[in-house]
Protein backbone atom coordinates (compact mmCIF):
# COMPACT_ATOMS: atom_id res chain seq x y z
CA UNK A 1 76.57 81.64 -36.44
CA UNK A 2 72.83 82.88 -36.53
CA UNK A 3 71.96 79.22 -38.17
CA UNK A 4 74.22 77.52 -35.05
CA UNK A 5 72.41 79.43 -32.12
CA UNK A 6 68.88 79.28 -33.63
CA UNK A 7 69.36 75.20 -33.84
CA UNK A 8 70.89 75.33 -30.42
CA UNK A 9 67.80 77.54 -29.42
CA UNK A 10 65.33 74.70 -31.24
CA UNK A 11 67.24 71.70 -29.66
CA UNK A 12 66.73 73.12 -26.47
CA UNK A 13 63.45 74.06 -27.15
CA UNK A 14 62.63 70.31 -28.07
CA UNK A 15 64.46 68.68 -25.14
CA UNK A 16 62.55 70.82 -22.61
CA UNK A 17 59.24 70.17 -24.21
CA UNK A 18 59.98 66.49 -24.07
CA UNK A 19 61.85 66.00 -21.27
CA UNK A 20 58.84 66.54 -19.31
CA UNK A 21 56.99 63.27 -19.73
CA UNK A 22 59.97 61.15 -18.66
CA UNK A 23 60.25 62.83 -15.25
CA UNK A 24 56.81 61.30 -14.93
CA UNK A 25 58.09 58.05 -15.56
CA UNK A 26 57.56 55.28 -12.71
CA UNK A 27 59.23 51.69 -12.13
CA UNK A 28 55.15 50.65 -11.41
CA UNK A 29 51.55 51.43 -11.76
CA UNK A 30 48.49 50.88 -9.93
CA UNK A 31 44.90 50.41 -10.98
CA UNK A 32 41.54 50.26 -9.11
CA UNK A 33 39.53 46.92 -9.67
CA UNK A 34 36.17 45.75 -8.57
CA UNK A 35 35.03 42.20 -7.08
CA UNK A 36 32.52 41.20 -6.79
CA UNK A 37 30.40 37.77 -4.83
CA UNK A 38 26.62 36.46 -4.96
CA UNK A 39 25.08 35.00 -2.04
CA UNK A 40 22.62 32.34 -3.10
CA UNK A 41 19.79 30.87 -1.56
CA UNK A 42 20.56 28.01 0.81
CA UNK A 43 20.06 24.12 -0.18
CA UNK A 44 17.34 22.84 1.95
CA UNK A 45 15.76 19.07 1.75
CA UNK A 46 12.78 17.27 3.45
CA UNK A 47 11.28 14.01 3.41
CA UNK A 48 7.70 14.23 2.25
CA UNK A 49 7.61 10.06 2.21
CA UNK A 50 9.14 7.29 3.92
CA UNK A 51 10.77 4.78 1.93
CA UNK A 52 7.83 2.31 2.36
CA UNK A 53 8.26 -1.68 1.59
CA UNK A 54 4.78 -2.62 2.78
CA UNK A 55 3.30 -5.48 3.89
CA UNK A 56 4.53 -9.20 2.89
CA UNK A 57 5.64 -12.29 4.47
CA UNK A 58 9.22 -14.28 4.20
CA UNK A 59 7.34 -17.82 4.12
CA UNK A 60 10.13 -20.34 4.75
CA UNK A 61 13.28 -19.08 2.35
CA UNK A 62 12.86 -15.30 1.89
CA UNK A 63 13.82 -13.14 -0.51
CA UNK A 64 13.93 -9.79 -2.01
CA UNK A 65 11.25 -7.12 -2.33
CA UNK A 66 12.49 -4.19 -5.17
CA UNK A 67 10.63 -0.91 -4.98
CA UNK A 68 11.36 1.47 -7.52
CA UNK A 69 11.16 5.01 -7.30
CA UNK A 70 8.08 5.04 -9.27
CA UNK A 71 6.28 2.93 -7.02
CA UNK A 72 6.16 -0.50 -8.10
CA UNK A 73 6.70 -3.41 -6.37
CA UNK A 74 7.91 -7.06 -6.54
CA UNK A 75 9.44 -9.70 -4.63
CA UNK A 76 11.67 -12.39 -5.50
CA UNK A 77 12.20 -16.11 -4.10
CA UNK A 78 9.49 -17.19 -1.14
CA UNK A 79 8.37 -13.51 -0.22
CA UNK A 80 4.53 -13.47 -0.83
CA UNK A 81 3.24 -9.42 -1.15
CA UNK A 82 0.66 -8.36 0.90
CA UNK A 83 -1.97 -5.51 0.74
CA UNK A 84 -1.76 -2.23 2.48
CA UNK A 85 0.75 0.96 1.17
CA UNK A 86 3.96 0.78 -0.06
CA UNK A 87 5.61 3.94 -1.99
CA UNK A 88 9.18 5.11 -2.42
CA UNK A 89 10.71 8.03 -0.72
CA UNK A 90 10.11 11.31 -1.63
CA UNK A 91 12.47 14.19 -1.17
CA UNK A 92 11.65 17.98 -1.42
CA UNK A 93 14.82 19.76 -2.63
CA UNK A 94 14.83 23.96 -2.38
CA UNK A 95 17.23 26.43 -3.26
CA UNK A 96 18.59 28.79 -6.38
CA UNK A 97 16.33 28.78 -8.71
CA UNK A 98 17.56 27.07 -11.68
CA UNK A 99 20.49 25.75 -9.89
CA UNK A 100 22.04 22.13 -10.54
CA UNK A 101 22.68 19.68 -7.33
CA UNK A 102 24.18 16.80 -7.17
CA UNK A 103 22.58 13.77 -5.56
CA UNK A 104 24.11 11.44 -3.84
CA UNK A 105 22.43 7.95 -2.68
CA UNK A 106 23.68 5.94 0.18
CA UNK A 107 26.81 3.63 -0.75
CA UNK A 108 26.50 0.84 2.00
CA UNK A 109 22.89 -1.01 3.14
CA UNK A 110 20.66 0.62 5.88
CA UNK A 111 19.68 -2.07 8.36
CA UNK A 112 16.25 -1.83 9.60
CA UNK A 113 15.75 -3.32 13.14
CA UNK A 114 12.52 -4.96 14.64
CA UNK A 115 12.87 -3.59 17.88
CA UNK A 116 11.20 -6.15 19.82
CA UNK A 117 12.78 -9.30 18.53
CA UNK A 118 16.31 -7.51 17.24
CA UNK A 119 16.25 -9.15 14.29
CA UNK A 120 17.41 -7.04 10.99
CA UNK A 121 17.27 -6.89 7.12
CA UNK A 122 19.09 -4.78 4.67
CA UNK A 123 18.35 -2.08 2.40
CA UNK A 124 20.33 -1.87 -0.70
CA UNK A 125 20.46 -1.06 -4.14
CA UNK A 126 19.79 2.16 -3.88
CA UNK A 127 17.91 4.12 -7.18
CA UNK A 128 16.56 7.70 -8.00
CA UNK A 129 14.49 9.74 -10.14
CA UNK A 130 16.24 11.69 -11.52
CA UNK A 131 19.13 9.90 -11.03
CA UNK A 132 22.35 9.87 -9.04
CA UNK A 133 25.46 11.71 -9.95
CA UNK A 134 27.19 14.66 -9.79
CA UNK A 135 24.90 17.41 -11.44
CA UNK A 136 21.74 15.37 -11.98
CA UNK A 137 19.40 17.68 -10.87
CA UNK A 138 17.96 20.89 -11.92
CA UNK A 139 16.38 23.14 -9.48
CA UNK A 140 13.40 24.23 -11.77
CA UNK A 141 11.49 27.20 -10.19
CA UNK A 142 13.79 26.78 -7.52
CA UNK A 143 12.74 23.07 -5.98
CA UNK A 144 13.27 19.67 -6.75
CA UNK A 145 11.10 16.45 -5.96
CA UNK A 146 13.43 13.33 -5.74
CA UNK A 147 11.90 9.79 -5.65
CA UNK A 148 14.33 6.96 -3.90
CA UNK A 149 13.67 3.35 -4.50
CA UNK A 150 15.99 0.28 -3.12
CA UNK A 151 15.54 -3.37 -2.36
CA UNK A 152 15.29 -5.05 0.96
CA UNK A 153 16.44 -8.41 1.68
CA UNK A 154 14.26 -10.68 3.49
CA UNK A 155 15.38 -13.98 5.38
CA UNK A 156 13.27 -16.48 5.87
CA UNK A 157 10.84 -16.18 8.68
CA UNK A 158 13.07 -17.62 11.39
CA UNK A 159 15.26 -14.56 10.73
CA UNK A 160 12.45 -12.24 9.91
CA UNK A 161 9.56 -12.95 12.44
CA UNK A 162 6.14 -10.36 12.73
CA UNK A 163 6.48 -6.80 13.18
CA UNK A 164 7.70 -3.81 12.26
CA UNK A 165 11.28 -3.19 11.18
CA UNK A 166 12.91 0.44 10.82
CA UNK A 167 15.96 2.39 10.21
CA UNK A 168 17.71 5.44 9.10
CA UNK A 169 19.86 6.24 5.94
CA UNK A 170 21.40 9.05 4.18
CA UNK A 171 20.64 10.84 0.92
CA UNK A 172 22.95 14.27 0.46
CA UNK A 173 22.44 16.85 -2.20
CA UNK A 174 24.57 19.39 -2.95
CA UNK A 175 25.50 22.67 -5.05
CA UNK A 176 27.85 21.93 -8.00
């Protein structure tokens, strides 16, 4: 009978010493987590050059002047280049150091207007240094310098008489 109670004495003992942990026992738990966000510094672009065709003349069937965007120059069909400057655009591109942006060119032509006469050519073929695309350039130091290039089609001089001809366009950059 001794043996019986002292076992009854140790079972008890045992289920009271680990009966305790269950009663802490929950259906869920929680935890404490961090997050965390980095503000960056903004994208920011200027022109430094206008996209610059120079000087020329249509003669009687026009043509085609192609400027690249590191500089050079030539024409196509009856356009006959002139002196006087000429240069591609140039683009100054800020922001996270290190950063990559993505560059995007214009997709349709800019038309550039002589505003005394009305009359128009195009701007197409749009080209970059560095190039186009999605994540073609790399903020070194935190800036970029982008060169844009593009040919403009010339009618003849009927369509094209003297003076000046302008217009806008679009170049966007942005954060990957």
């Amino acid at each position: 009978m001794k043996k019986i109670y002292l076992s009854l004495i140790s079972l008890t003992a045992i289920l009271i010493l680990t009966a305790a942990p269950f009663s802490q026992l929950r259906a869920q738990a929680s935890v404490t987590a961090k997050a965390t966000a980095e503000v960056i510094t903004a994208l920011a672009a200027t022109e430094r050059a206008s996209l610059n065709f120079g000087r020329f003349s249509p003669e009687a069937e026009g043509g085609e002047i192609r400027l690249t965007p590191d500089g050079s120059r030539a024409a196509t069909g009856s356009v006959v280049l002139s002196g006087g400057s000429y240069n591609p655009a140039v683009f100054y591109i800020t922001g996270q150091n290190e950063a990559t942006v993505t560059i995007s060119l214009p997709t349709a032509p800019a038309i550039l207007i002589n505003t005394e006469t009305g009359k128009t050519m195009e701007v197409d073929n749009w080209t970059s240094n560095p190039g186009a695309g999605l994540g073609t350039g790399v903020l070194t130091d935190g800036w970029l310098n982008l060169n844009v290039g593009a040919t403009l089609k010339v009618g003849p001089r009927s369509s094209n008489p003297v003076g000046i001809y302008s217009g806008t366009y679009t170049v966007t950059f942005s954060y990957n």
